[in-house]
C-alpha atoms as a PDB file:
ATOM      1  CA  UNK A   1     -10.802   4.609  27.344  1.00  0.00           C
ATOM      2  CA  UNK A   2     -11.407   3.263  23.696  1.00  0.00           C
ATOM      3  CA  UNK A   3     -11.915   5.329  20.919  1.00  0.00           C
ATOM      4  CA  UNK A   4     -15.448   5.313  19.137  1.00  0.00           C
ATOM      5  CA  UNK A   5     -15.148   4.193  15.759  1.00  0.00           C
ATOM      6  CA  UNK A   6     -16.044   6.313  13.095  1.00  0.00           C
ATOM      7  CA  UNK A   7     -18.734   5.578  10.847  1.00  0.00           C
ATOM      8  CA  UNK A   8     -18.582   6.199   6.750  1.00  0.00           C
ATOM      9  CA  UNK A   9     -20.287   5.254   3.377  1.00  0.00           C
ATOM     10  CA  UNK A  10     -17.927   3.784   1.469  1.00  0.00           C
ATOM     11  CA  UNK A  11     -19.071   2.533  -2.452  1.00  0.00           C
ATOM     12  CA  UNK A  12     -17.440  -0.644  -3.452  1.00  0.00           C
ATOM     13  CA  UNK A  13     -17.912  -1.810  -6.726  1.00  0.00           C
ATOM     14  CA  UNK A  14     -19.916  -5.244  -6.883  1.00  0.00           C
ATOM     15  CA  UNK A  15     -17.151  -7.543  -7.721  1.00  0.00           C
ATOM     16  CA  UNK A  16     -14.660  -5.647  -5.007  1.00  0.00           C
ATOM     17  CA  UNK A  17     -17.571  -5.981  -2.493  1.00  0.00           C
ATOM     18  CA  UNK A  18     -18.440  -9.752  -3.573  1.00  0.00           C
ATOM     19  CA  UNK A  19     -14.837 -10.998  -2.582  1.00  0.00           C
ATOM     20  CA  UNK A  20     -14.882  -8.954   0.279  1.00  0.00           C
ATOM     21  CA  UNK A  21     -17.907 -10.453   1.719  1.00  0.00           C
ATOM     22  CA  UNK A  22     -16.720 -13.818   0.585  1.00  0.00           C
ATOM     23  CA  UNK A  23     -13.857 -12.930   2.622  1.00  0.00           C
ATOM     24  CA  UNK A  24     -15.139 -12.100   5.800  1.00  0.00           C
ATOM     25  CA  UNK A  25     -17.183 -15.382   5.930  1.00  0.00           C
ATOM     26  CA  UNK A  26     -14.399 -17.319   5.224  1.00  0.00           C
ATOM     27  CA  UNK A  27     -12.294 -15.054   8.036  1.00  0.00           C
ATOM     28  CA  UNK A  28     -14.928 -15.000   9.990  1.00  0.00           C
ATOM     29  CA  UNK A  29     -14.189 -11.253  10.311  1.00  0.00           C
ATOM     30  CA  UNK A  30     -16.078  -7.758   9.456  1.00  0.00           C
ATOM     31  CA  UNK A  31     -16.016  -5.872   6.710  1.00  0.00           C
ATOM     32  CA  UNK A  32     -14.920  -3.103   8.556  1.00  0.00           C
ATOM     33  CA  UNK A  33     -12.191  -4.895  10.180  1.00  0.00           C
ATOM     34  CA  UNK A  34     -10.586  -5.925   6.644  1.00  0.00           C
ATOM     35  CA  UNK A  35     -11.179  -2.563   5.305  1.00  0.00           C
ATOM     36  CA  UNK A  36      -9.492  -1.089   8.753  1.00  0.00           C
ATOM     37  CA  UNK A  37      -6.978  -3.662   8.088  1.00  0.00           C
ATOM     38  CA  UNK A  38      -6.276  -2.966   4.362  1.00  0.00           C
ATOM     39  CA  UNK A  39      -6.475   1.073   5.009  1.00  0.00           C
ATOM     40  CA  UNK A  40      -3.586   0.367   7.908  1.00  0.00           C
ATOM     41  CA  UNK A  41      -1.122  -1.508   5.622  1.00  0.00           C
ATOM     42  CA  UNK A  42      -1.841   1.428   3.169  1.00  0.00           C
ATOM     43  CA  UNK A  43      -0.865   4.088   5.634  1.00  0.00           C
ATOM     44  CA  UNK A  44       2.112   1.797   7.015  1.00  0.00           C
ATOM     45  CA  UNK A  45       3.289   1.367   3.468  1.00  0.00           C
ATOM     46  CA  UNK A  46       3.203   5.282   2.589  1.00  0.00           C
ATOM     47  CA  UNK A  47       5.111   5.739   5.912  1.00  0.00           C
ATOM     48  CA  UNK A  48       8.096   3.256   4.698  1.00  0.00           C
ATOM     49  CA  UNK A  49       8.016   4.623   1.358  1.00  0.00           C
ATOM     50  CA  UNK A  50       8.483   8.421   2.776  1.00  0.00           C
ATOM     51  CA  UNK A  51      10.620   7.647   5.476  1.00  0.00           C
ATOM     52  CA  UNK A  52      12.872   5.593   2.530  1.00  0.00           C
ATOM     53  CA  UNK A  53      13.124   8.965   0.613  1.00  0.00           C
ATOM     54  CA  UNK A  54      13.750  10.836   3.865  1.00  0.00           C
ATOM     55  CA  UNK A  55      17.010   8.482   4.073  1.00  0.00           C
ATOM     56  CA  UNK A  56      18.316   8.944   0.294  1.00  0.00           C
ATOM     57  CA  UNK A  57      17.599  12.560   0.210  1.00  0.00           C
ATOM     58  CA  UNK A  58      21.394  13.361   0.139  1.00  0.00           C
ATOM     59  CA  UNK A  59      22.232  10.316  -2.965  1.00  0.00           C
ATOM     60  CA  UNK A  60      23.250  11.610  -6.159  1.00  0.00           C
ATOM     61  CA  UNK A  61      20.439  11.350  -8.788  1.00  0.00           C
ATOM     62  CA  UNK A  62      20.803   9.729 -12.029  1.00  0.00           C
ATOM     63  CA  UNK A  63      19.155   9.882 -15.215  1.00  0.00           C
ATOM     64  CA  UNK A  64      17.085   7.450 -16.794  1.00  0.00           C
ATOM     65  CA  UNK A  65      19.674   7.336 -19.718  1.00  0.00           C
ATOM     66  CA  UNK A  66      22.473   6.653 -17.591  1.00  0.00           C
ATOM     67  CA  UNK A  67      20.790   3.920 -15.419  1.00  0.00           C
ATOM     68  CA  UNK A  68      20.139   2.018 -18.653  1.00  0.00           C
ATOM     69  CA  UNK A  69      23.388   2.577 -19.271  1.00  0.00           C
ATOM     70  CA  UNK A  70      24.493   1.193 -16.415  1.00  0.00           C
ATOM     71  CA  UNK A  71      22.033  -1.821 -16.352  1.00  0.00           C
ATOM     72  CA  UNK A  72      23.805  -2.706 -19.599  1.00  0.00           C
ATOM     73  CA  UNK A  73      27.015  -1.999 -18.685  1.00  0.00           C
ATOM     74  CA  UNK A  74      26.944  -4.726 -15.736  1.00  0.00           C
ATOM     75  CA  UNK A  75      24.910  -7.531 -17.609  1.00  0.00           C
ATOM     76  CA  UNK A  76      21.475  -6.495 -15.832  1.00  0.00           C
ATOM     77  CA  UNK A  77      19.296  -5.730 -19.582  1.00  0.00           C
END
């Protein structure tokens, strides 16, 4: 069985809300299905990203000295 949406206020400012509405006439789509859509690639995102630092938790750090450093060293700055 499908779940029942949710309902919420949610205050966009006027220009935001302008090219959103512009959008879903153009989509031919919701507003709540771009938000939905927008708020999932957020999520998805935040996912990758921790799941990223999950992998590299055992990498050696490096300061922000010696990364210049080694930017320069190899022709990168």
């Amino acid at each position: 069985m499908p779940e029942t949406p949710k309902r919420s206020t949610i205050y966009f400012q006027p220009q935001l809300h302008a090219a959103l509405r512009l959008k879903s006439a153009h989509t031919q789509r919701s507003l709540s299905d771009l938000v939905n859509e927008a708020v999932r690639a957020a999520l998805a995102e935040d996912q990758e990203d921790l799941a990223a630092f999950s992998e590299r938790v055992g990498e050696p750090t490096m300061s922000y000295e010696a990364l210049l450093d080694d930017l320069k060293a190899h022709g990168k700055i």
